[in-house]
N, C-alpha and C. Protein backbone atom coordinates (compact mmCIF):
# COMPACT_ATOMS: atom_id res chain seq x y z
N UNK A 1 32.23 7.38 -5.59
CA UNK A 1 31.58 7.04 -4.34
C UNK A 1 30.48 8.04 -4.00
N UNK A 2 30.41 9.35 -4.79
CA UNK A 2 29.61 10.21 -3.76
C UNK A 2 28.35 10.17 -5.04
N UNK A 3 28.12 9.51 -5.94
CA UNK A 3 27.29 8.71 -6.92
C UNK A 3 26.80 7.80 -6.04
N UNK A 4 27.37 6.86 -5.47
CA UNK A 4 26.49 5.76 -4.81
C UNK A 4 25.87 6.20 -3.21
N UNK A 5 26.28 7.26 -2.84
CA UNK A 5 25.71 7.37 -1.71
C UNK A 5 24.43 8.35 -1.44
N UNK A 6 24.78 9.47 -3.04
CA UNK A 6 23.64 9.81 -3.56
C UNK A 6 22.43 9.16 -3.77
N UNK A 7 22.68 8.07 -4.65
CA UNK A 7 21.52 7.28 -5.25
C UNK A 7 21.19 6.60 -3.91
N UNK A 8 21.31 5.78 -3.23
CA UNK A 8 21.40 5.22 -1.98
C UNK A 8 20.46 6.19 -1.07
N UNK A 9 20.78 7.46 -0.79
CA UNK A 9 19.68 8.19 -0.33
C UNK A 9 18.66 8.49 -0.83
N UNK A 10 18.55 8.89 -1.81
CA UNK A 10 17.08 9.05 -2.82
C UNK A 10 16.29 7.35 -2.93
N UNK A 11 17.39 6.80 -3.08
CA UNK A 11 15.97 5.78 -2.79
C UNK A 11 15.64 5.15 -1.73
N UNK A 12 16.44 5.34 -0.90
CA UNK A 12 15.69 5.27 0.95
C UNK A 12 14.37 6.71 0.74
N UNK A 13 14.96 7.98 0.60
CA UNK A 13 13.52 8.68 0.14
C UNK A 13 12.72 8.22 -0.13
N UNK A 14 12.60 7.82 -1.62
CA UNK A 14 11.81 7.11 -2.65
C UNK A 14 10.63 5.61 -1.93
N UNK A 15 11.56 5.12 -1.08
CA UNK A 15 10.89 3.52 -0.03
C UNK A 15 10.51 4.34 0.62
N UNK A 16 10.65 5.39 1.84
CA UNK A 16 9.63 5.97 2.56
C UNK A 16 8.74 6.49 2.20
N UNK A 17 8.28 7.00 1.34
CA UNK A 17 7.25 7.65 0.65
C UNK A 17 6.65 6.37 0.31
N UNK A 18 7.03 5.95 -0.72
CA UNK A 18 6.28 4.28 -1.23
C UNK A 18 5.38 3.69 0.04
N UNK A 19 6.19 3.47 1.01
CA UNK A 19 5.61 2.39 1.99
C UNK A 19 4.54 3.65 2.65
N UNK A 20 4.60 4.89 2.78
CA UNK A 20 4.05 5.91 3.52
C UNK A 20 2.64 6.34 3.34
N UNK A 21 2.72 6.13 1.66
CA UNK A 21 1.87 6.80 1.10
C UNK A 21 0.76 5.50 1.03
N UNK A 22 0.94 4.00 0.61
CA UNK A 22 0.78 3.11 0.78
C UNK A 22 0.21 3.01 2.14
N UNK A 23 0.50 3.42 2.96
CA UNK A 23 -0.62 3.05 4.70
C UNK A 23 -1.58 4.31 4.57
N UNK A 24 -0.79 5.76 3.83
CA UNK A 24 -2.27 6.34 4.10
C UNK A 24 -3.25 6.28 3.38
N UNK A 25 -2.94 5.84 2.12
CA UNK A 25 -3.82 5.07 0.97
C UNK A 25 -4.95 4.33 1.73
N UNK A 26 -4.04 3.08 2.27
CA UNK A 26 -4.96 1.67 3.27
C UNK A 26 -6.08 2.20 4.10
N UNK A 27 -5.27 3.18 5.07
CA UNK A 27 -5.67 3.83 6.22
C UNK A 27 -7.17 4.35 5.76
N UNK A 28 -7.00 5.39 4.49
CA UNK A 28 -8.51 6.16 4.15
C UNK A 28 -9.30 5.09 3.74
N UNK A 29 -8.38 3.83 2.84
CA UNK A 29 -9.71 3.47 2.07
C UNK A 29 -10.79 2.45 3.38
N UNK A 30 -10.11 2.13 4.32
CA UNK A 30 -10.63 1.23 5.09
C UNK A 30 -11.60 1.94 5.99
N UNK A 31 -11.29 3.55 6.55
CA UNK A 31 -12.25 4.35 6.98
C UNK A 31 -13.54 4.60 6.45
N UNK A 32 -13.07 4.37 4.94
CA UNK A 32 -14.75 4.97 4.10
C UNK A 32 -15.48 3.47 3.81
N UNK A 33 -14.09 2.48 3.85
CA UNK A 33 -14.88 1.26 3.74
C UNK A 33 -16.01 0.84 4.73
N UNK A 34 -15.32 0.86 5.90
CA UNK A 34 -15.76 0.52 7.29
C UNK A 34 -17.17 1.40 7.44
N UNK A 35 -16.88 2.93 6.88
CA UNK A 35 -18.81 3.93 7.13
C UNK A 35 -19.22 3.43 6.25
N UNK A 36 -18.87 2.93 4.91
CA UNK A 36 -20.03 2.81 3.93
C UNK A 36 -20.77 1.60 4.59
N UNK A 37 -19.37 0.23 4.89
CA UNK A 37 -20.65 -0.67 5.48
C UNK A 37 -21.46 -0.54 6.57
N UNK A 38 -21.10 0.23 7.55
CA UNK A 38 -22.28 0.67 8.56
C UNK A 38 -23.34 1.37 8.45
N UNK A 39 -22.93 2.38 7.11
CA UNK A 39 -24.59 2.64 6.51
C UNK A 39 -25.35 1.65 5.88
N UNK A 40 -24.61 1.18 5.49
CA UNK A 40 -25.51 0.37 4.41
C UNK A 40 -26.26 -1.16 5.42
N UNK A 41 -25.71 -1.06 6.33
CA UNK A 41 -26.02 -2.21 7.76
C UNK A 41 -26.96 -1.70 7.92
N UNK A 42 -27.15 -0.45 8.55
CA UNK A 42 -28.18 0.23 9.00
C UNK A 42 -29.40 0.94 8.30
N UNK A 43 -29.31 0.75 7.27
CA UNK A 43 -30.49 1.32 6.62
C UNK A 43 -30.80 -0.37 5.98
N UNK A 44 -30.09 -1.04 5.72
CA UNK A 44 -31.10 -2.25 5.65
C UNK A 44 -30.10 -3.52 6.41
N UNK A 45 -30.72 -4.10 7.50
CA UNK A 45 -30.31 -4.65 8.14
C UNK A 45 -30.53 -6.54 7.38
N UNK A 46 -31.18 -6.29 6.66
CA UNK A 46 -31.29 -7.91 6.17
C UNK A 46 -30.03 -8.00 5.30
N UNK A 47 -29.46 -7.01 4.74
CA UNK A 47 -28.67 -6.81 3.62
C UNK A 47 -26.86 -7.38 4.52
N UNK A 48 -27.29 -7.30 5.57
CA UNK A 48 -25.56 -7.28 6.16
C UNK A 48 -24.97 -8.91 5.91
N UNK A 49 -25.21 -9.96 5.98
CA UNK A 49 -24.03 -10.86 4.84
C UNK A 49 -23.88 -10.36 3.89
N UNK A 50 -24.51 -10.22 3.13
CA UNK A 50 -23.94 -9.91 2.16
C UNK A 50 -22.96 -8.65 1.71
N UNK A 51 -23.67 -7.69 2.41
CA UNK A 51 -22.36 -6.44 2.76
C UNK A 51 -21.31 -7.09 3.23
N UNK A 52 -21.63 -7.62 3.81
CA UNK A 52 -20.18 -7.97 5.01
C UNK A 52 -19.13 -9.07 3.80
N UNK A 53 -19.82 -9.78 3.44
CA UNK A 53 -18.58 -10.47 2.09
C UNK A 53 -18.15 -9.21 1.16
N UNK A 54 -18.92 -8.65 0.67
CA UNK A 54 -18.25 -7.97 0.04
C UNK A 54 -17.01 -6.86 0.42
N UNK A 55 -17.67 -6.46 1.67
CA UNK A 55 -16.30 -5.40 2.40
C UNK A 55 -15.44 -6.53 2.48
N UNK A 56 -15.53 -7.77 2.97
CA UNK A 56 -14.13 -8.45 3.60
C UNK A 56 -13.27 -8.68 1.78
N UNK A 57 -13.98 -8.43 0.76
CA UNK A 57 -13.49 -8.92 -0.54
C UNK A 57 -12.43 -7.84 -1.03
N UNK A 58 -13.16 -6.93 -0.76
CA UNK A 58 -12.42 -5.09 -0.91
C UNK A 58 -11.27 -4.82 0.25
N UNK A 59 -11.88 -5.50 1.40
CA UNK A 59 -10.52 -5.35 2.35
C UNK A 59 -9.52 -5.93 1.91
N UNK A 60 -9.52 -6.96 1.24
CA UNK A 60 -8.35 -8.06 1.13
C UNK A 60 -7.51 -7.21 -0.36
N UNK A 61 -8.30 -6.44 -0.71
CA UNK A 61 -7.94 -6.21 -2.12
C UNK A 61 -7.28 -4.49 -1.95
N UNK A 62 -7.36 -3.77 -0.74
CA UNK A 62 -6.64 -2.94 -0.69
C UNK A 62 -5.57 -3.27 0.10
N UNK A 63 -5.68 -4.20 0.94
CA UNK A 63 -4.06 -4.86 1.25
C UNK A 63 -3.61 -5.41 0.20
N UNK A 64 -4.03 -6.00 -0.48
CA UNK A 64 -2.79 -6.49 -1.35
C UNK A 64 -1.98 -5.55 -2.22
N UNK A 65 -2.91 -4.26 -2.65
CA UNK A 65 -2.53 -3.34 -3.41
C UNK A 65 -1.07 -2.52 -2.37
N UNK A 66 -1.49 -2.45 -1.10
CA UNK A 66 -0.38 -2.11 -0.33
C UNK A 66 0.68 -2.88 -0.14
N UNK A 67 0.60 -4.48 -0.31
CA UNK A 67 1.78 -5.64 -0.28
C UNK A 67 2.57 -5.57 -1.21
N UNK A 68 1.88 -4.79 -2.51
CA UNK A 68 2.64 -5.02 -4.04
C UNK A 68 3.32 -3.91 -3.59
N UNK A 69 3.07 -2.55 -3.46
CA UNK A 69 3.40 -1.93 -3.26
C UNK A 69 5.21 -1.60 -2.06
N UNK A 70 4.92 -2.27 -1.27
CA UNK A 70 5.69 -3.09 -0.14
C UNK A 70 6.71 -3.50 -0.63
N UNK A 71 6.52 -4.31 -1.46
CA UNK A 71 7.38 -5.38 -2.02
C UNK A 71 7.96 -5.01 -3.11
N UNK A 72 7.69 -3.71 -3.76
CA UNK A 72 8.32 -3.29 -4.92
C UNK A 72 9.79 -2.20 -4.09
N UNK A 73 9.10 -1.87 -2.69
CA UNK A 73 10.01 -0.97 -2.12
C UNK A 73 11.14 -1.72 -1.32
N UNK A 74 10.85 -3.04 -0.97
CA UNK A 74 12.03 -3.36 -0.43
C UNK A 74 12.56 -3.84 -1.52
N UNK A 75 12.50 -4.45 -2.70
CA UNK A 75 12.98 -4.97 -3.66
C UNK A 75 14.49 -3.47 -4.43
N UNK A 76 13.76 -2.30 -4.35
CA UNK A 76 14.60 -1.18 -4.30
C UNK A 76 15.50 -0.53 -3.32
N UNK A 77 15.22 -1.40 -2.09
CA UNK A 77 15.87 -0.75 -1.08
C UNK A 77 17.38 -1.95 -1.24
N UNK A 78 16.66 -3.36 -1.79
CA UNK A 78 17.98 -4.42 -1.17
C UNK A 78 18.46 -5.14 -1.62
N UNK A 79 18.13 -5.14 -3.39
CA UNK A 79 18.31 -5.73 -4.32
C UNK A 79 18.12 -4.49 -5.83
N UNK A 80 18.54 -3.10 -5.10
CA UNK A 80 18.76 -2.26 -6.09
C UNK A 80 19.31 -2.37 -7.48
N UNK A 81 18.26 -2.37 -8.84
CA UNK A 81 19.10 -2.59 -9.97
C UNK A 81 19.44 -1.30 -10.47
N UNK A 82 19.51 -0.17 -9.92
CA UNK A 82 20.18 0.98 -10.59
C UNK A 82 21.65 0.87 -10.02
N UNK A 83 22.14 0.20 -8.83
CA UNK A 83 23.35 0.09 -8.37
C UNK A 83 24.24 -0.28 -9.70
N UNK A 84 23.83 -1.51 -10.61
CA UNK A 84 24.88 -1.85 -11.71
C UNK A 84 24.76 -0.83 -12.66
N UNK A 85 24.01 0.34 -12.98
CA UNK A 85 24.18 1.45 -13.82
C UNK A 85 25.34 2.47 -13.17
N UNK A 86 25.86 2.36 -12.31
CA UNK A 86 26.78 2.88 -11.43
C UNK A 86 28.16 2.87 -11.79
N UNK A 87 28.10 1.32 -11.33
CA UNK A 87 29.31 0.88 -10.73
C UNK A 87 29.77 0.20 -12.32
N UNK A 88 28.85 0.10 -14.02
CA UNK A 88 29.30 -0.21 -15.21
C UNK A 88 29.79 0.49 -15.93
């Protein structure tokens, strides 16, 4: 038992960090996303559709990198496959 309650904590660790590191990942890339397109608005203003698709293309694409991410951590938090290395 003190095997499973071990592992059980390390990977609640392991999901907080995952999901943690994952928003501050999001968090920066969307800050530098967000100045690059306002420079680039502002030094040429004819240019902004087309900036603007492309940030919304990159936005969508660092969330998803954070969803996979997401989803690999609850998948470890609640459907743990190191549990049957345990308990075999």
């Amino acid at each position: 038992m003190e095997a499973m309650s071990q592992l059980l904590g390390n990977v609640s660790i392991a999901v907080a960090i995952l999901i943690g590191a994952g928003a501050l990942g999001t968090a920066i890339g969307f800050g530098i996303l967000g100045g690059r397109f306002l420079e680039g608005s502002a030094r040429q203003p004819e240019m902004i559709p087309t900036l603007q698709v492309k940030m919304f293309i990159v936005a969508g694409l660092l969330d998803a990198v954070t969803m996979i991410g997401v989803g690999i951590a609850l998948y470890l938090l609640f459907a743990n496959p190191f549990i049957a290395m345990i308990k075999g």
